[in-house]
N, C-alpha and C. Protein backbone atom coordinates (compact mmCIF):
# COMPACT_ATOMS: atom_id res chain seq x y z
N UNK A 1 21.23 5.40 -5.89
CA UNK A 1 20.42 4.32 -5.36
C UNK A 1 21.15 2.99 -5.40
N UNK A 2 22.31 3.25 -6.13
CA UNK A 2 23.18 1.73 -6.01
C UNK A 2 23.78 1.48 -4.90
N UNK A 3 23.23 1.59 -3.28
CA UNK A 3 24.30 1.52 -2.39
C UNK A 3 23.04 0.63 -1.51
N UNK A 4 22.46 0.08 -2.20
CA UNK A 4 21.28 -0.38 -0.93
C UNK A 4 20.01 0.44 -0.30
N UNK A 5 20.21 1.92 -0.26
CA UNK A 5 19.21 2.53 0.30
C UNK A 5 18.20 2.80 -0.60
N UNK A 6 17.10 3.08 0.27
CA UNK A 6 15.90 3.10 0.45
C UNK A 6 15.68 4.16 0.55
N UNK A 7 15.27 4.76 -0.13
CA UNK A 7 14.96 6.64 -0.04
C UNK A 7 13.05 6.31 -0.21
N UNK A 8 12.89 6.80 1.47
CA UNK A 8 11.60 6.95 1.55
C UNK A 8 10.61 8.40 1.54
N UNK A 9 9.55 8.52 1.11
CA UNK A 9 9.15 9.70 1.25
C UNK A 9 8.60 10.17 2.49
N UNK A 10 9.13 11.56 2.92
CA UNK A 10 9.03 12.06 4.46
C UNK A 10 7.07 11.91 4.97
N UNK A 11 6.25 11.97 4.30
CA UNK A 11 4.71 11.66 4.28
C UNK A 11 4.29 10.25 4.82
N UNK A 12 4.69 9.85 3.68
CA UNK A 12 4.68 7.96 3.70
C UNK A 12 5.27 7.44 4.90
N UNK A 13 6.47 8.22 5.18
CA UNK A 13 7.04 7.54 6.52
C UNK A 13 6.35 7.85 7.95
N UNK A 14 5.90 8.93 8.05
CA UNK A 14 4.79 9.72 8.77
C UNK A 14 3.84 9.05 9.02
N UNK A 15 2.76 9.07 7.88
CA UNK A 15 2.03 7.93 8.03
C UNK A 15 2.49 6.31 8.42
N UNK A 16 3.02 6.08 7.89
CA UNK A 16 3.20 4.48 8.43
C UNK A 16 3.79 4.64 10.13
N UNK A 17 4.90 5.45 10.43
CA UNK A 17 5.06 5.78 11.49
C UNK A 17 4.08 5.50 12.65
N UNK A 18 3.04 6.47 12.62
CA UNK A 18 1.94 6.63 12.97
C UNK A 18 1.17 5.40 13.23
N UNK A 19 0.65 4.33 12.15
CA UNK A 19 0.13 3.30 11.94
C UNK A 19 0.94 2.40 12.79
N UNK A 20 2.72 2.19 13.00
CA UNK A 20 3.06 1.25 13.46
C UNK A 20 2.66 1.63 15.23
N UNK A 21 2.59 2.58 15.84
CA UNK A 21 2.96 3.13 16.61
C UNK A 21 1.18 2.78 17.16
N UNK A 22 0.21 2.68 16.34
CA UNK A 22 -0.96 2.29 17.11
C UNK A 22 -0.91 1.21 17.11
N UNK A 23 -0.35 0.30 16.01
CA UNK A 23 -0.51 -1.17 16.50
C UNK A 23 0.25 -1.66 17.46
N UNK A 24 1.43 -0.59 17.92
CA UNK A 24 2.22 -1.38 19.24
C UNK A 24 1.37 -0.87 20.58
N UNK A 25 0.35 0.08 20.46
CA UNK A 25 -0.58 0.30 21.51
C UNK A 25 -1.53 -0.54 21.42
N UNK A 26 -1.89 -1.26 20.55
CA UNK A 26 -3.03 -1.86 20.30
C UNK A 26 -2.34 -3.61 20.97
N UNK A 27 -1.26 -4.02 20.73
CA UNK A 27 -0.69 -5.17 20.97
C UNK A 27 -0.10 -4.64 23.06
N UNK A 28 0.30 -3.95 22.91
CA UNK A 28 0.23 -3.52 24.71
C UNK A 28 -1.02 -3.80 25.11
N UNK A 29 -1.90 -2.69 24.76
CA UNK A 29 -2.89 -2.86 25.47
C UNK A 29 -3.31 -4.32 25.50
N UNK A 30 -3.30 -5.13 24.62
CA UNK A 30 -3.80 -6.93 24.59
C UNK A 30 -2.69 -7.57 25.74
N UNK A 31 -1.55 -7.26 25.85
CA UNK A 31 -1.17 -7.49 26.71
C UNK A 31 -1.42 -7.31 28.69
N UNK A 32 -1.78 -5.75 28.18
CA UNK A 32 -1.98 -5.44 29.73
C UNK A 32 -3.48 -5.98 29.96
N UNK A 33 -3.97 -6.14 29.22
CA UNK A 33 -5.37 -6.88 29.63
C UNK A 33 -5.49 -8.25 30.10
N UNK A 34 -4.52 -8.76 29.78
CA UNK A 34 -3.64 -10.94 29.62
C UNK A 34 -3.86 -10.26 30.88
N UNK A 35 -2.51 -9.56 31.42
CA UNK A 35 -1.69 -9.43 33.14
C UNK A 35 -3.02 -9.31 34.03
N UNK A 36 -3.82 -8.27 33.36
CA UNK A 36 -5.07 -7.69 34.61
C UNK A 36 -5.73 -8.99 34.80
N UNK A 37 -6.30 -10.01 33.57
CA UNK A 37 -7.07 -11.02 34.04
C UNK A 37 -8.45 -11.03 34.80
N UNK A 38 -8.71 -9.68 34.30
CA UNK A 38 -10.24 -9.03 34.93
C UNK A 38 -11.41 -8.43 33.66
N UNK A 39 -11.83 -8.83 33.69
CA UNK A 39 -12.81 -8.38 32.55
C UNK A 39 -13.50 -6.96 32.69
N UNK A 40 -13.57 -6.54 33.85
CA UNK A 40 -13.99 -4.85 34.27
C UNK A 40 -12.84 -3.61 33.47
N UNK A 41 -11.13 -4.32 34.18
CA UNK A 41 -10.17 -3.57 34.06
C UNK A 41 -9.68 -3.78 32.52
N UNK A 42 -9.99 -4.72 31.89
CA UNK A 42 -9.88 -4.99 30.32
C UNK A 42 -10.49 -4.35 29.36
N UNK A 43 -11.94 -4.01 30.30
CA UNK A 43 -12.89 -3.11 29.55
C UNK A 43 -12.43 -1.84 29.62
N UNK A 44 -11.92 -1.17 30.62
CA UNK A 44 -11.21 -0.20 30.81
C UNK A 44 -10.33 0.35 30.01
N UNK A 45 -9.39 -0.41 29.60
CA UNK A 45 -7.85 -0.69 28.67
C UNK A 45 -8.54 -0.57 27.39
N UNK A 46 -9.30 -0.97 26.96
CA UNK A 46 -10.30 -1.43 25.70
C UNK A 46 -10.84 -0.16 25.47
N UNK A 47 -11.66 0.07 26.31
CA UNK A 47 -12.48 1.99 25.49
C UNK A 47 -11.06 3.17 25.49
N UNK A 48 -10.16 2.55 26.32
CA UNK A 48 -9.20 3.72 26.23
C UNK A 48 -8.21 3.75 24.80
N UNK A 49 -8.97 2.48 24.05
CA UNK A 49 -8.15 2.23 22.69
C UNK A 49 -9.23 2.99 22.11
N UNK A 50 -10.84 3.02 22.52
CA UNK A 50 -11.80 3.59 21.47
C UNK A 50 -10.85 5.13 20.97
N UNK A 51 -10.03 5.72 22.23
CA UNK A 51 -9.97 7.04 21.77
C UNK A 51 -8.91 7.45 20.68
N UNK A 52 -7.65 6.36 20.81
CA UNK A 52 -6.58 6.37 20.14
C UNK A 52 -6.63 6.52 18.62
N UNK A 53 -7.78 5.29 18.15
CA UNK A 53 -8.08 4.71 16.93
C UNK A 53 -8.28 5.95 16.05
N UNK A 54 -9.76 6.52 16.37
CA UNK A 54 -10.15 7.59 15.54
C UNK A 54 -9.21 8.63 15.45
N UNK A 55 -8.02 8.92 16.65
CA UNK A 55 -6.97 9.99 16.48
C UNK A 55 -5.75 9.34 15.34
N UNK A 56 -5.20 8.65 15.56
CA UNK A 56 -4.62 8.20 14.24
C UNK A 56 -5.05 8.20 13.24
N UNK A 57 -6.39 7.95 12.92
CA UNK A 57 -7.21 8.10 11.31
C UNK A 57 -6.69 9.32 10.79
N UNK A 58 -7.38 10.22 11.75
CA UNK A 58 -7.55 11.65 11.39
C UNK A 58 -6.31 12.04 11.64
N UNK A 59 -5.27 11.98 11.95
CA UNK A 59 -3.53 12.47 12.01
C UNK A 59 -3.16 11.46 10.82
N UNK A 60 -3.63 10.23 10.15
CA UNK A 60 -2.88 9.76 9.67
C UNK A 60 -3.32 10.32 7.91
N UNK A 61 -4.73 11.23 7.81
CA UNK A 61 -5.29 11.49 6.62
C UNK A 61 -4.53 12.57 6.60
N UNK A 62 -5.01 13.52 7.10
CA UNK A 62 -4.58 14.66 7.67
C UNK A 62 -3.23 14.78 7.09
N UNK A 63 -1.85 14.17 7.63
CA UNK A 63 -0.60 14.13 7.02
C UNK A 63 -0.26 13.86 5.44
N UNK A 64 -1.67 12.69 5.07
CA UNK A 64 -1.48 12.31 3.55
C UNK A 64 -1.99 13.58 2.92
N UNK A 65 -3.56 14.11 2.80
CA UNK A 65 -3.87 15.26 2.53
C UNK A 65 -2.34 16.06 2.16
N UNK A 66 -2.14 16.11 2.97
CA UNK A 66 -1.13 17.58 3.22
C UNK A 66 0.16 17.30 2.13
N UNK A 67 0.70 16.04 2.24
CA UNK A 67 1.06 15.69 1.00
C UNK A 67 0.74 15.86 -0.35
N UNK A 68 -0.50 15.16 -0.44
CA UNK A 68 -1.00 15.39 -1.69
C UNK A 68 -1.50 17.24 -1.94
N UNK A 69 -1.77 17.51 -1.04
CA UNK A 69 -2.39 19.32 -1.33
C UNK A 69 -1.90 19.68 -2.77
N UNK A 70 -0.56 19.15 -3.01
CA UNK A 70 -0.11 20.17 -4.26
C UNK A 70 -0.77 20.01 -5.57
N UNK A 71 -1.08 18.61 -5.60
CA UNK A 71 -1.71 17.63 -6.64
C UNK A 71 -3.56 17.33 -6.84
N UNK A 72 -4.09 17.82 -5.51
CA UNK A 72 -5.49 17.81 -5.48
C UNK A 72 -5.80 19.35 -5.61
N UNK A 73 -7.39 19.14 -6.23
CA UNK A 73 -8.14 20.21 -6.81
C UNK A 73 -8.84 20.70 -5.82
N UNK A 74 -9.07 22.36 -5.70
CA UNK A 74 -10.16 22.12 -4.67
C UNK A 74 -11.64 21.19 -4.50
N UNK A 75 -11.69 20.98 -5.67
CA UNK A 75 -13.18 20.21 -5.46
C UNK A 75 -12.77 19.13 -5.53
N UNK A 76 -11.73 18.07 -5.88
CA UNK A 76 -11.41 16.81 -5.13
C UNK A 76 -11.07 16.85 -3.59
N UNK A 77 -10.35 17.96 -3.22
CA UNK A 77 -10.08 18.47 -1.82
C UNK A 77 -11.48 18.19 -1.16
N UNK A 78 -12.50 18.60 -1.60
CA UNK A 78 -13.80 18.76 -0.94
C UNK A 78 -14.18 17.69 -0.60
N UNK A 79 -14.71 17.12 -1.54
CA UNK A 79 -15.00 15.33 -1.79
C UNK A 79 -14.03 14.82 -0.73
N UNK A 80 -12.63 14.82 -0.37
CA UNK A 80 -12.12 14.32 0.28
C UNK A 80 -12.68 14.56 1.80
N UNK A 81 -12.94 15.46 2.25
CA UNK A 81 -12.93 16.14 3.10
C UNK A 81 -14.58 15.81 3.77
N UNK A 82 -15.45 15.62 2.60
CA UNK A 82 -16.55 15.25 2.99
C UNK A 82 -16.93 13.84 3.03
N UNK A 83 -15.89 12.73 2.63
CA UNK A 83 -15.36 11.38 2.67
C UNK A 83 -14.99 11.25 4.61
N UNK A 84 -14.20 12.57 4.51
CA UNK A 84 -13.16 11.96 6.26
C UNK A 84 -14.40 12.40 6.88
N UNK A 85 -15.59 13.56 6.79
CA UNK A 85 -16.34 13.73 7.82
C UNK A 85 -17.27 12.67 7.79
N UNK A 86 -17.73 11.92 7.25
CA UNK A 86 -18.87 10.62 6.82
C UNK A 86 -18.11 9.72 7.67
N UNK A 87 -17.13 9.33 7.23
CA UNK A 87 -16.34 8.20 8.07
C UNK A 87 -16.28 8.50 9.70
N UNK A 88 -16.01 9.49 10.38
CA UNK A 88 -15.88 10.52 11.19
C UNK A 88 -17.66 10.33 12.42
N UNK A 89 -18.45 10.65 11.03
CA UNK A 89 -19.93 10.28 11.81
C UNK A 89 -20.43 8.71 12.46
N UNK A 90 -19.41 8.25 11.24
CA UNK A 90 -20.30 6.79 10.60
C UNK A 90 -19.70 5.75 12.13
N UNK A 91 -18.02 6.41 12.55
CA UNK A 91 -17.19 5.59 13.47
C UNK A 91 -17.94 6.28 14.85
N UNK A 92 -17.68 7.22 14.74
CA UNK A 92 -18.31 7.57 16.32
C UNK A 92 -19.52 8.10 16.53
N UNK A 93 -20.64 7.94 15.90
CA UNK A 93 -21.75 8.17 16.07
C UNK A 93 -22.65 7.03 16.91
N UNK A 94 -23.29 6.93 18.07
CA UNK A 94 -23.56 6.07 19.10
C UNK A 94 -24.49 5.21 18.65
């Protein structure tokens, strides 16, 4: 570790990966909405982020889970699991 690097863990990087990768969709899309200058076609650009959001959650737990698997119990597993479906209802439920 004396050479400068950064030894990251392959999970952690995954996840954050992931995370950076919606906020550069999330900062596009604010952009392509500036260019359109239409409030119809903005709305458009806008629900097409509704779908992105909740898919990163769930790819971004999903990957941590899978990490942790070795270290969680099944019945913390559960609890977890019944945590992501609550959140799951609570975000996209109308």
């Amino acid at each position: 570790m004396g050479d400068g690097l950064i030894m990251l863990n392959k999970i952690v990087l995954a996840m954050a990966s992931l995370r950076l990768t919606s906020g550069t969709l999330e900062i596009c899309a604010a952009l392509i909405m500036l260019r359109l200058n239409q409030i119809d076609k903005a709305l458009i650009v806008n629900s097409s982020l509704a779908l992105v959001g909740p898919l990163i959650l769930i790819a971004t737990t999903t990957i941590g889970l899978v990490g942790l698997s070795d270290k969680l119990s099944y019945g913390k597993f559960v609890w977890v699991t019944i945590g992501i479906v609550c959140l799951m209802i609570g975000i996209l439920k109308k």
